[in-house]
N, C-alpha and C. Protein backbone atom coordinates (compact mmCIF):
# COMPACT_ATOMS: atom_id res chain seq x y z
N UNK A 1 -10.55 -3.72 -6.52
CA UNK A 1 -10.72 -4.04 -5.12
C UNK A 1 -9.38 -4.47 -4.49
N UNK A 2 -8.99 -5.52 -5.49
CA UNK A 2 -7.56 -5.58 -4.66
C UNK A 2 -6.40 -4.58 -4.36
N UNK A 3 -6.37 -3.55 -5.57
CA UNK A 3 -5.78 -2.59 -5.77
C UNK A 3 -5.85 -1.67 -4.28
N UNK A 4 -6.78 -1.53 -4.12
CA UNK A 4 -7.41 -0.55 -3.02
C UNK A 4 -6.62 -1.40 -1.25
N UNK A 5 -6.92 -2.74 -1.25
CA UNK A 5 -6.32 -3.75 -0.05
C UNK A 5 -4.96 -3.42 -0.38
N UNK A 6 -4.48 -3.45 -1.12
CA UNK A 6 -2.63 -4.07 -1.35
C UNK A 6 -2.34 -2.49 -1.27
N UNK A 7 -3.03 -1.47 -1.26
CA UNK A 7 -2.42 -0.26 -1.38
C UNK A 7 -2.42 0.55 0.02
N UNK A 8 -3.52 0.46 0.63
CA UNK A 8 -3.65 0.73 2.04
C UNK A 8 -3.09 -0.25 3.10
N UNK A 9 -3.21 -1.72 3.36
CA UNK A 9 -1.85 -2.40 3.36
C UNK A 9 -0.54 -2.29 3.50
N UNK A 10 0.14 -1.62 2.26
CA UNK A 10 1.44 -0.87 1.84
C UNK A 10 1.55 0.63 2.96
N UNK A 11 0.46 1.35 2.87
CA UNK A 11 0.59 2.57 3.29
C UNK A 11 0.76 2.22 4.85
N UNK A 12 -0.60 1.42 5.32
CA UNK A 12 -0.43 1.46 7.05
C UNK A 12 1.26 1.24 7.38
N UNK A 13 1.90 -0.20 6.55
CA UNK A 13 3.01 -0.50 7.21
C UNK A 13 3.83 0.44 7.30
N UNK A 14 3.75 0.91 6.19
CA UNK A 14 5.03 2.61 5.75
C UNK A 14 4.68 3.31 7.24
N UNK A 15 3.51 3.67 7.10
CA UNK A 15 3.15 4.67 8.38
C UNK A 15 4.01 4.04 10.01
N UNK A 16 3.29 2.77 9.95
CA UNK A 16 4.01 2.02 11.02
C UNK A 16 5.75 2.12 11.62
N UNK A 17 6.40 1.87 10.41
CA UNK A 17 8.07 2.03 10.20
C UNK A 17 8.24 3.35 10.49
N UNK A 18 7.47 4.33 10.05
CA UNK A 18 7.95 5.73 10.21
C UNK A 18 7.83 6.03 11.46
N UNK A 19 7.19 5.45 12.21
CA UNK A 19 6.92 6.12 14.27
C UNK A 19 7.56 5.25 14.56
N UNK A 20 7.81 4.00 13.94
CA UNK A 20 8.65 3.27 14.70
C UNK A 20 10.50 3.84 14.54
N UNK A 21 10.90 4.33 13.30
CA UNK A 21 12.01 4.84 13.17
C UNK A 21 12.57 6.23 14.60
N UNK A 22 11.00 7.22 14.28
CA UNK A 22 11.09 8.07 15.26
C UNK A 22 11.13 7.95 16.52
N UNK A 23 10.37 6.71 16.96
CA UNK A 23 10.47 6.44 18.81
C UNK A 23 12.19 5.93 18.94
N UNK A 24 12.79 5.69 17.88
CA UNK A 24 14.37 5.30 18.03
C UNK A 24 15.23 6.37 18.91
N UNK A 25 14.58 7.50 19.01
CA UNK A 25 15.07 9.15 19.48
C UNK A 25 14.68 9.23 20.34
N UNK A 26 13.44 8.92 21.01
CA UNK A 26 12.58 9.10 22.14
C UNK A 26 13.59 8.72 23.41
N UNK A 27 13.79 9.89 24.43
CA UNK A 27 14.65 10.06 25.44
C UNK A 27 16.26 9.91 25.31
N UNK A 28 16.61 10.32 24.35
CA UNK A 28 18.02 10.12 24.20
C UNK A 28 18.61 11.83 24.20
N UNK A 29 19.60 11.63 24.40
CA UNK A 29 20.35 13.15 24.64
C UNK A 29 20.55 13.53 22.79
N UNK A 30 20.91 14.63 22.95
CA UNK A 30 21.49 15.50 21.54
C UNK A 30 22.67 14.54 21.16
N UNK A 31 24.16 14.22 21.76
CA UNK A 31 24.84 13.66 21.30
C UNK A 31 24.55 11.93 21.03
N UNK A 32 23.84 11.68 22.21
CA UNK A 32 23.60 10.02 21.22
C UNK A 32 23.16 10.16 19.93
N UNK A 33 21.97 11.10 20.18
CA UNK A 33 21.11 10.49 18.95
C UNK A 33 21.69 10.75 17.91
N UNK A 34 22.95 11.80 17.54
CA UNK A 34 23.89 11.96 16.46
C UNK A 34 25.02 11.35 16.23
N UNK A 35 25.31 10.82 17.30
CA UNK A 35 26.70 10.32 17.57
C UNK A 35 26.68 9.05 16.18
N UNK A 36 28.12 9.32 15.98
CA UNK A 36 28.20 7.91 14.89
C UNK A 36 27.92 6.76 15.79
N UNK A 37 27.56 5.52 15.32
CA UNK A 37 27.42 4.36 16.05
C UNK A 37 28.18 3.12 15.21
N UNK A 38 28.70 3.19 14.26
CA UNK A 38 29.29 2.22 13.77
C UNK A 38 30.45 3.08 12.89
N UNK A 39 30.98 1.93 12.04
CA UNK A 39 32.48 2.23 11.69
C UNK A 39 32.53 3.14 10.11
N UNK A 40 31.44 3.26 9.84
CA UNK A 40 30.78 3.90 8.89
C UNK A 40 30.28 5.16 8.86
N UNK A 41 30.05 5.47 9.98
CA UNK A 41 29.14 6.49 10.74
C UNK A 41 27.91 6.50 10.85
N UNK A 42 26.96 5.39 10.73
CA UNK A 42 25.68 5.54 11.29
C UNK A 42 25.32 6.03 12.36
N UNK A 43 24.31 6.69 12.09
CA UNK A 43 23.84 7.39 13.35
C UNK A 43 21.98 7.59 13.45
N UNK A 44 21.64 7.24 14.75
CA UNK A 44 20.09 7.24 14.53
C UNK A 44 19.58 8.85 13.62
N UNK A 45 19.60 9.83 14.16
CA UNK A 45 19.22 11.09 13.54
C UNK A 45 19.43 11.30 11.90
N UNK A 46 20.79 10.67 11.47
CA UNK A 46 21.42 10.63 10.31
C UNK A 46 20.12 9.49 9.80
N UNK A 47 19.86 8.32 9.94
CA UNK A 47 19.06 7.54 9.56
C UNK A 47 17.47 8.23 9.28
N UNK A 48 16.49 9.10 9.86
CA UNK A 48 15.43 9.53 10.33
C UNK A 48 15.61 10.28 9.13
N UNK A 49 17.02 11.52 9.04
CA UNK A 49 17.10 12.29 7.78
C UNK A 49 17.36 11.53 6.26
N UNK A 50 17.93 10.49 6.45
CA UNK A 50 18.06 9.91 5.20
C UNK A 50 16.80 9.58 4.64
N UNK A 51 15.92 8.45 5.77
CA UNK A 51 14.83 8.10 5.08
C UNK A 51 13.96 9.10 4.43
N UNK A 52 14.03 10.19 5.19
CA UNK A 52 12.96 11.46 4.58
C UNK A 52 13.72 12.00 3.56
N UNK A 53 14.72 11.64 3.14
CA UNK A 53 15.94 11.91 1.38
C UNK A 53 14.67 10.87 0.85
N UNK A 54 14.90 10.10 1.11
CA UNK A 54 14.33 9.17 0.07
C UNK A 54 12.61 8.98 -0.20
N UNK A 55 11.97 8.96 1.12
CA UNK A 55 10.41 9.21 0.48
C UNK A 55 10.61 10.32 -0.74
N UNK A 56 11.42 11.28 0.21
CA UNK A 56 11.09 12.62 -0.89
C UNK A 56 11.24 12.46 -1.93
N UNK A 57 12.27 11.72 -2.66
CA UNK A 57 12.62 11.62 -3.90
C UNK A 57 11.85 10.39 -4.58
N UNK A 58 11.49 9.21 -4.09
CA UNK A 58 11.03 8.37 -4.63
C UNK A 58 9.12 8.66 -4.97
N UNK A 59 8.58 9.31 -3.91
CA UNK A 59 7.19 9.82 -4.35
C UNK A 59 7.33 11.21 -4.34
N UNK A 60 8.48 12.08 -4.82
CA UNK A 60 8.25 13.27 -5.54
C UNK A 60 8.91 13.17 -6.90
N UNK A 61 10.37 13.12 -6.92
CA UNK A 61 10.73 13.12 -8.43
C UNK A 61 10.24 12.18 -9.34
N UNK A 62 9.86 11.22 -8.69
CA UNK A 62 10.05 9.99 -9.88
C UNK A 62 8.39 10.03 -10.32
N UNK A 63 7.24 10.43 -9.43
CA UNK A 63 6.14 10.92 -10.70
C UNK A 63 6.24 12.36 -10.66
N UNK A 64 7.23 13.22 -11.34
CA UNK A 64 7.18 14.08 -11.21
C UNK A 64 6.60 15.29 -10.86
N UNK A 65 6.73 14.94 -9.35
CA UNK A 65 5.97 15.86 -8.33
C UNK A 65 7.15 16.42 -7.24
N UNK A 66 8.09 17.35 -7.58
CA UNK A 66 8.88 18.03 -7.03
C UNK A 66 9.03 18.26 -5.85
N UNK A 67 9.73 17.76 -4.82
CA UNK A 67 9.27 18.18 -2.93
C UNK A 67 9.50 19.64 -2.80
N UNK A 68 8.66 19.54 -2.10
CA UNK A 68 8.74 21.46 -1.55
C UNK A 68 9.54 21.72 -1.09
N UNK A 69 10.45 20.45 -0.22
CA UNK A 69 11.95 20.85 0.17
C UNK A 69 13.13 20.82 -0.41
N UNK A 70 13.86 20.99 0.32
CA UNK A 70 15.44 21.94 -0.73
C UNK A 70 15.74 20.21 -1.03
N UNK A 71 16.31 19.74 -1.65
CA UNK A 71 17.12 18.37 -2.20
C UNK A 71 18.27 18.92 -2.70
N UNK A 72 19.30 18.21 -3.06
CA UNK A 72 20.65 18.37 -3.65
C UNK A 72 19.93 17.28 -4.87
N UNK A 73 20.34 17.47 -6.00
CA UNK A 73 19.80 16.75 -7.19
C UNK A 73 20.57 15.53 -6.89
N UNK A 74 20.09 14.04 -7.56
CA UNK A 74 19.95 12.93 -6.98
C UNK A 74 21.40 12.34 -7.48
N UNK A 75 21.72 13.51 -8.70
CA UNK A 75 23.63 13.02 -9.12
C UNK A 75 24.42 13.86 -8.42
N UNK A 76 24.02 14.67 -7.68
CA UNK A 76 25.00 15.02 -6.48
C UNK A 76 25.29 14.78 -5.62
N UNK A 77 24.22 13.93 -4.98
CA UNK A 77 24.32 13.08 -3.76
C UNK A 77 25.75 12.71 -3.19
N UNK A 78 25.95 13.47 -1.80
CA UNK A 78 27.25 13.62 -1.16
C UNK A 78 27.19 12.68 -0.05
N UNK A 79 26.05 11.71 0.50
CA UNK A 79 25.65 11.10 1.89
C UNK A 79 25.52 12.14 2.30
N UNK A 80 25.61 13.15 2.67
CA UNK A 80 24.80 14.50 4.02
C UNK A 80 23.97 13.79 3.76
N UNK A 81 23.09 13.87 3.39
CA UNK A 81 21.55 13.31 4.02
C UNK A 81 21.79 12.13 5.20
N UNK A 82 22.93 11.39 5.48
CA UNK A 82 23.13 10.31 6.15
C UNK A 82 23.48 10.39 7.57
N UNK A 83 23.50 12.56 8.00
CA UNK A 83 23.89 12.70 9.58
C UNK A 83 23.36 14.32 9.45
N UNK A 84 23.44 14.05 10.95
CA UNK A 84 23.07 16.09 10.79
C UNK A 84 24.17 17.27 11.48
N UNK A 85 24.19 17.92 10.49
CA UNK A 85 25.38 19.13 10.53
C UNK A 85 24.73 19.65 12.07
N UNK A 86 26.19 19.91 12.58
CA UNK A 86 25.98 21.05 14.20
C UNK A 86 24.58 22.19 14.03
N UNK A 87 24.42 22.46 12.72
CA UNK A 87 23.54 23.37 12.65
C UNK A 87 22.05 23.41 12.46
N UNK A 88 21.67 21.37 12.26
CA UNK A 88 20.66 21.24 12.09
C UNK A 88 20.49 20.78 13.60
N UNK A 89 19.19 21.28 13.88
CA UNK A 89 18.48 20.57 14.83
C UNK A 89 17.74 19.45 14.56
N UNK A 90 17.62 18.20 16.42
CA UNK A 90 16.53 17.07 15.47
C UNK A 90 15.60 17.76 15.48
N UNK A 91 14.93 18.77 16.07
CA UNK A 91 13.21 19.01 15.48
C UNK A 91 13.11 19.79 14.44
N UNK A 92 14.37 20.06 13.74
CA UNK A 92 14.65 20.24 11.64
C UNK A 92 14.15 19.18 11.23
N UNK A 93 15.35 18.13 11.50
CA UNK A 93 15.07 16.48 11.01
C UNK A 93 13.99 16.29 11.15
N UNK A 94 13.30 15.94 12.58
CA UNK A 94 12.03 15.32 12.63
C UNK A 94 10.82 16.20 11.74
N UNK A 95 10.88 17.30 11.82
CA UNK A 95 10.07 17.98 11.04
C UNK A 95 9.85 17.98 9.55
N UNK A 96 11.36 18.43 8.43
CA UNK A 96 11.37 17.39 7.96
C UNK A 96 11.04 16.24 7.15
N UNK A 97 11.08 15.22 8.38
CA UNK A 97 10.77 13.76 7.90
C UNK A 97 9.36 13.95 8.37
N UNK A 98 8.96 14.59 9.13
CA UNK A 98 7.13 14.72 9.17
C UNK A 98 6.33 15.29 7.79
N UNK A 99 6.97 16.27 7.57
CA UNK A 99 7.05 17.35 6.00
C UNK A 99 6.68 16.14 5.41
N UNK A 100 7.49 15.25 5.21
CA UNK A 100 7.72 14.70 4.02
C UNK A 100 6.93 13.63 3.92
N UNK A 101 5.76 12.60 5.55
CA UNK A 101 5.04 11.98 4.91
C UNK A 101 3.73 12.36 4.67
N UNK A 102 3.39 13.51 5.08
CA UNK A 102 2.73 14.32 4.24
C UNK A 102 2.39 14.69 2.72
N UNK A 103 3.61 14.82 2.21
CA UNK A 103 3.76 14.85 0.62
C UNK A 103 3.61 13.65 0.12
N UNK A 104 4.32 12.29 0.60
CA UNK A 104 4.61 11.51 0.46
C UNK A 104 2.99 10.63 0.13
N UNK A 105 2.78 11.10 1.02
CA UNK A 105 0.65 10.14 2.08
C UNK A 105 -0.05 10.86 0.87
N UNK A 106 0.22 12.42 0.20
CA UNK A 106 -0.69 13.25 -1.17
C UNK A 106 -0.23 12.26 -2.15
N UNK A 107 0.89 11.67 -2.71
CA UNK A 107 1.33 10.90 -3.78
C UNK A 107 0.93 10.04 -3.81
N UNK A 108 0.82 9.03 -2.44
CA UNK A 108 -0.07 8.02 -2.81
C UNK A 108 -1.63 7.66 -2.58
N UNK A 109 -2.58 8.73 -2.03
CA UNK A 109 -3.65 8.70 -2.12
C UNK A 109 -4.11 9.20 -3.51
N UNK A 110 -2.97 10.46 -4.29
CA UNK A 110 -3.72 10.59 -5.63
C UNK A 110 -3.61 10.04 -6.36
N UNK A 111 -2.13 8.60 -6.60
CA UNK A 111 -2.74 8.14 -8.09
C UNK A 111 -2.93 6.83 -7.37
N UNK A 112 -3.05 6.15 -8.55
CA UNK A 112 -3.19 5.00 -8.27
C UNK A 112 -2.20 3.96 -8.62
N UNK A 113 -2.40 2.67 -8.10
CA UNK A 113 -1.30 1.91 -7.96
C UNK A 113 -0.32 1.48 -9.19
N UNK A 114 -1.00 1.69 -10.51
CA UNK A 114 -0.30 1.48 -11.71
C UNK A 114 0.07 2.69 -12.14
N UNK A 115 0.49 3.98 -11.48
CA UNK A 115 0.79 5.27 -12.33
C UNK A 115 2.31 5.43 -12.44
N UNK A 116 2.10 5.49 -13.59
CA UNK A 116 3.62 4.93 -14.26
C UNK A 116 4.91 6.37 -13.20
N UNK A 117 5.92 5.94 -13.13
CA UNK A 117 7.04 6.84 -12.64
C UNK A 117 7.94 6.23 -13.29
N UNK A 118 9.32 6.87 -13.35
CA UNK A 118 10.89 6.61 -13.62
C UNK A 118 11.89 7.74 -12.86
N UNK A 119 12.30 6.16 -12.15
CA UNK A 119 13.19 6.38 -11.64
C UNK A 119 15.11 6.68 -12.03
N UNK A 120 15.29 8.04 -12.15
CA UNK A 120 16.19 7.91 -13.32
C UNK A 120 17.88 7.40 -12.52
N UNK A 121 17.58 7.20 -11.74
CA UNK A 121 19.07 6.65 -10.72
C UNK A 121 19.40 4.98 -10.54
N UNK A 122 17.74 4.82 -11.29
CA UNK A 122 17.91 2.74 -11.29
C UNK A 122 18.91 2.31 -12.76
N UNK A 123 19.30 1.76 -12.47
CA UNK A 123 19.41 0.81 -13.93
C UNK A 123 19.44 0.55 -15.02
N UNK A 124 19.04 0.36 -16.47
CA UNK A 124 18.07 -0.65 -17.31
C UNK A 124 18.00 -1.35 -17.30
N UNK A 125 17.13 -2.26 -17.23
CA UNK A 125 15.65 -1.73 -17.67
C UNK A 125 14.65 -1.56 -16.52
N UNK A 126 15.15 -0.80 -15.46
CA UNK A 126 14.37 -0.80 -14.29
C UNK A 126 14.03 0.34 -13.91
N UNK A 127 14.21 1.51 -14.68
CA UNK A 127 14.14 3.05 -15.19
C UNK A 127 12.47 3.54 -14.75
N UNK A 128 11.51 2.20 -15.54
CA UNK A 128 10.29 2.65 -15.44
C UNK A 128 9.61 1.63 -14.57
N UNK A 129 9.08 2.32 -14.10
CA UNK A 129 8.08 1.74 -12.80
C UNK A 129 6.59 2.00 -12.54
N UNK A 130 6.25 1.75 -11.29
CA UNK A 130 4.95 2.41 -10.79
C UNK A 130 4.66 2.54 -9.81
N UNK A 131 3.83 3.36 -9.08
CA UNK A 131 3.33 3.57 -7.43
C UNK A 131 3.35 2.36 -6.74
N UNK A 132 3.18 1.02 -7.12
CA UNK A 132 3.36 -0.21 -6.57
C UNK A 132 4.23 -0.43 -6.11
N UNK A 133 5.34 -0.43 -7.21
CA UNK A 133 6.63 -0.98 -7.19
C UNK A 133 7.69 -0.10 -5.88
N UNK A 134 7.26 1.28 -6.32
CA UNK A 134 7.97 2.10 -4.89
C UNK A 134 7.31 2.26 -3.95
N UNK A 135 6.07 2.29 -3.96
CA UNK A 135 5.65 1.73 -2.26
C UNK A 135 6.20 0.31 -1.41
N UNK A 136 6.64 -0.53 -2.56
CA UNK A 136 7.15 -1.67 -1.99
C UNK A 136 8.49 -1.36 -1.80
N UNK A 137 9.33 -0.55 -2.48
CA UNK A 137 10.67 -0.32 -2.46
C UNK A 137 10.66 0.80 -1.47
N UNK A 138 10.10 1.81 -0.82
CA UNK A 138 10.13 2.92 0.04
C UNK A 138 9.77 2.02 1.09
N UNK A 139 8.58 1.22 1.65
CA UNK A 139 8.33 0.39 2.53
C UNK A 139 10.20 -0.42 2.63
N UNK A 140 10.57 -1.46 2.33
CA UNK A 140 11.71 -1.96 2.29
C UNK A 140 12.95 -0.91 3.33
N UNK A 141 12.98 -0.22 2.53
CA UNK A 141 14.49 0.98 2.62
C UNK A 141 13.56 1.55 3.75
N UNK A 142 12.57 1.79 4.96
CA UNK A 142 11.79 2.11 5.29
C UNK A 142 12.00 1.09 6.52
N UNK A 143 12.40 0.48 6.45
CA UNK A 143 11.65 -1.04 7.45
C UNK A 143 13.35 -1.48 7.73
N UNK A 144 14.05 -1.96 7.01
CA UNK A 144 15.72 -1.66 7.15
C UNK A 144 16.06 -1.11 7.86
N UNK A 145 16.35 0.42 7.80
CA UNK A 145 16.57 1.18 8.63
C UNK A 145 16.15 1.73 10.01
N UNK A 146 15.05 0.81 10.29
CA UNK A 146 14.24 1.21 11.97
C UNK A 146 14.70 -0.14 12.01
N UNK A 147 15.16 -1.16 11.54
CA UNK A 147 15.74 -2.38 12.27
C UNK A 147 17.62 -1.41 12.47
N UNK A 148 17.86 -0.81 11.46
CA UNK A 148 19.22 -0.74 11.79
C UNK A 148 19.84 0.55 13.11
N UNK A 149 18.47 1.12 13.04
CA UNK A 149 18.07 1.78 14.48
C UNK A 149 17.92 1.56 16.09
N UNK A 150 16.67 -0.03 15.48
CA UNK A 150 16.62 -0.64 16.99
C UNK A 150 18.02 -1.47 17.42
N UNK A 151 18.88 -1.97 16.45
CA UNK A 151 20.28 -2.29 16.83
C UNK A 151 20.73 -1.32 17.57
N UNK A 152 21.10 -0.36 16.79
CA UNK A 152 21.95 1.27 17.63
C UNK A 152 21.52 1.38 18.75
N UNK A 153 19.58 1.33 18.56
CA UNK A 153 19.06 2.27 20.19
C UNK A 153 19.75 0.78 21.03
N UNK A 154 19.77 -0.54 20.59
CA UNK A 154 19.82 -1.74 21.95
C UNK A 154 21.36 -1.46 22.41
N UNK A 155 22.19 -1.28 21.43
CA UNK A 155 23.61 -1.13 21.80
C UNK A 155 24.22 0.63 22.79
N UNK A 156 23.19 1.23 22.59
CA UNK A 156 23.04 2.69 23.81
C UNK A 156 22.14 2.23 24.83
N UNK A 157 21.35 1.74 24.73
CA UNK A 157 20.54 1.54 26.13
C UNK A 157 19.65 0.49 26.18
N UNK A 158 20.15 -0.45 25.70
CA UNK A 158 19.56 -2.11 25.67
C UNK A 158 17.82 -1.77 25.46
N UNK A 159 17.58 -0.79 24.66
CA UNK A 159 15.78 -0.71 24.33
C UNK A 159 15.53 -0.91 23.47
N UNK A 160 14.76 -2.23 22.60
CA UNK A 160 14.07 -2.81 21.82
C UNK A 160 12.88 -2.53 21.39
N UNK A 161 12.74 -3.15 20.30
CA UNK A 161 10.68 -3.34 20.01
C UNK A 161 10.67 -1.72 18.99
N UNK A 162 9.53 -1.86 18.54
CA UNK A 162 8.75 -1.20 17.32
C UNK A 162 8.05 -0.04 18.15
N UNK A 163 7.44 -0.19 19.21
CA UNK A 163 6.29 0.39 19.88
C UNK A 163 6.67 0.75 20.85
N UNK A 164 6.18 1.82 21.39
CA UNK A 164 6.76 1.94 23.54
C UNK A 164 5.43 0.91 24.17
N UNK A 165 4.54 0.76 23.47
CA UNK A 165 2.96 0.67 23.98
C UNK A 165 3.72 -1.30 23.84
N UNK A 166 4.63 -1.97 23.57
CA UNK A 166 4.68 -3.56 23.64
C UNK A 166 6.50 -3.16 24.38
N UNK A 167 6.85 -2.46 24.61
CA UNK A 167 8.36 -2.25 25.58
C UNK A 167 8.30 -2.78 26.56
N UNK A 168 8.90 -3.76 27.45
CA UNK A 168 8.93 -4.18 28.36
C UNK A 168 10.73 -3.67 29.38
N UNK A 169 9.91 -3.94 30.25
CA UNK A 169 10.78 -3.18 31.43
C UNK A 169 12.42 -4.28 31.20
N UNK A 170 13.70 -3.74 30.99
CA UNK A 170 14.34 -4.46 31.31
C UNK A 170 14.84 -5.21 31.95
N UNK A 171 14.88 -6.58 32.09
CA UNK A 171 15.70 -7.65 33.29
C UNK A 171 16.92 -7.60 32.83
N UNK A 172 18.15 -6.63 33.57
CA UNK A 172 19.56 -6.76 33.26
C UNK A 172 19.97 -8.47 33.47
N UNK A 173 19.58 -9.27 34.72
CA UNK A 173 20.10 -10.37 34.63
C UNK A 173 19.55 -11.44 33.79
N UNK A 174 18.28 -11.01 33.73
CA UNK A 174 17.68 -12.23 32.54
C UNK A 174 18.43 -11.90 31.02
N UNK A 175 18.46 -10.86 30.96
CA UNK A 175 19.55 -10.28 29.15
C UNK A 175 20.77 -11.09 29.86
N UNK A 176 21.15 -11.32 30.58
CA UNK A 176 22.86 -11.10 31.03
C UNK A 176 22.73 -12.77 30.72
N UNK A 177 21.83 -13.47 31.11
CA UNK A 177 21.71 -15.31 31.20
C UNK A 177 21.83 -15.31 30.21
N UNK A 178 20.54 -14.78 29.28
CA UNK A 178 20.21 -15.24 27.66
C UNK A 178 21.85 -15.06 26.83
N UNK A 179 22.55 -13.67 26.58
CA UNK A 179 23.81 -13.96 26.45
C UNK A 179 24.62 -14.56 26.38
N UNK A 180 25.09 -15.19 27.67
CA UNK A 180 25.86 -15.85 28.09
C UNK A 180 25.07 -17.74 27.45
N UNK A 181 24.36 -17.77 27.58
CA UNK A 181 23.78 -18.68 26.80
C UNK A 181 24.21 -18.92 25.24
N UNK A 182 23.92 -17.86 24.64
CA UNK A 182 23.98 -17.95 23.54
C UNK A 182 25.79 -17.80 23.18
N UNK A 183 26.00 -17.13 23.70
CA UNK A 183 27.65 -16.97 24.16
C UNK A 183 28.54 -18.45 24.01
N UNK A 184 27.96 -19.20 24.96
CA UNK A 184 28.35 -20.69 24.89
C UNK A 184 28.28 -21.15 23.75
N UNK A 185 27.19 -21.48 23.36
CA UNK A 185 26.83 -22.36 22.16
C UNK A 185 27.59 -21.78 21.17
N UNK A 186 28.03 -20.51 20.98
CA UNK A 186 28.75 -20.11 19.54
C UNK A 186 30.26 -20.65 20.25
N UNK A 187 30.01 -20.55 21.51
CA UNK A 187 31.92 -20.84 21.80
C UNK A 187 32.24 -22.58 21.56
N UNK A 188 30.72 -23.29 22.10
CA UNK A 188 30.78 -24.73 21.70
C UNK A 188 31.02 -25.20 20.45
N UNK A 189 30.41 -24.51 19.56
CA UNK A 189 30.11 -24.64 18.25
C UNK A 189 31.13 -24.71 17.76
N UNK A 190 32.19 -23.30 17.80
CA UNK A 190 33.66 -23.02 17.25
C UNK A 190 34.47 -22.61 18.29
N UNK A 191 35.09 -23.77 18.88
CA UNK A 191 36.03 -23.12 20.17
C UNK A 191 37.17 -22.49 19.42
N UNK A 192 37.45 -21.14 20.07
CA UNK A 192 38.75 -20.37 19.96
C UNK A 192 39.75 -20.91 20.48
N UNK A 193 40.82 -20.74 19.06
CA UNK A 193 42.08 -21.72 19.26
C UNK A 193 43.21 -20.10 20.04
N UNK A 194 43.65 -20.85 20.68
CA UNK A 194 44.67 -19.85 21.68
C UNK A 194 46.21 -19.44 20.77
């Protein structure tokens, strides 16, 4: 019984993170949504494709259930999965990362929460696992990355939140107070020496 709570539980949130990753795209042009955004090159689209690298591999290879899509084997791993070439489109990506919780949603409705996997890119002794353990670890790496999204989307167009359905209309001057608020107190805190 508990098995069944802690597992559907696991799944809704996964599901949750995954529309929430995707509304990160919702009304943005071709070049934002690719554009690097940090000094690293993050980029929302690059993020959307990575995560769908990783369902794929974590509930296909590791109970050896092969994704139907192309992968680069997991010791070749170049980061491409981390942006998208001029030649991919996002409705590749988004598709995809749709593809994939599909496969993903078959892996974990068929076994069950103790079915052993190994993961051969962890560690020792952390090699062997189970549907538990990477639903909690795919949830995680899952939930990360739509936070490291809603950063990107706030720093392109100050839009927040998980949901469009809890989005609230922006107050440029009420953001502009809160700031400057908080602005102070770090300048009170540690005044800059000249």
């Amino acid at each position: 019984m508990i098995d069944d709570f802690a597992k559907d539980n696991l799944h809704r949130r996964l599901r949750r993170d995954r529309k929430a990753l995707l509304w990160k795209l919702d009304g943005l042009s071709e070049y934002d949504a690719r554009r690097p955004l940090t000094a690293t090159g993050t980029n929302l689209l690059g993020l959307v494709k990575h995560v769908a690298s990783v369902e794929a591999r974590y509930f296909g290879e590791v109970f050896d259930r092969p994704s139907p899509e192309p992968l680069p084997r997991w010791q070749d791993s170049d980061a491409s999965d981390h942006w998208a070439t001029e030649d991919e489109t996002r409705d590749q990506v988004i598709g995809f990362y749709r593809r994939t919780w599909q496969y993903s949603d078959a892996t974990i409705n068929e076994l069950p929460l103790d079915a052993p996997g190994h993961v051969p890119w962890w560690p020792e002794p952390y090699l062997s696992t189970n549907l538990f353990a990477i639903m909690v670890h795919v949830l995680g790496e899952s939930n990360r990355h739509a936070g490291h999204a809603d950063i990107l989307r706030e720093g392109l167009d100050g839009r927040t939140g998980m949901r469009p359905e809890h989005e609230k209309q922006i107050d440029e001057e009420a953001r502009a107070a809160y700031y400057a608020k908080i602005e102070q107190a770090a300048r009170s805190a540690a005044p800059i020496k000249a």
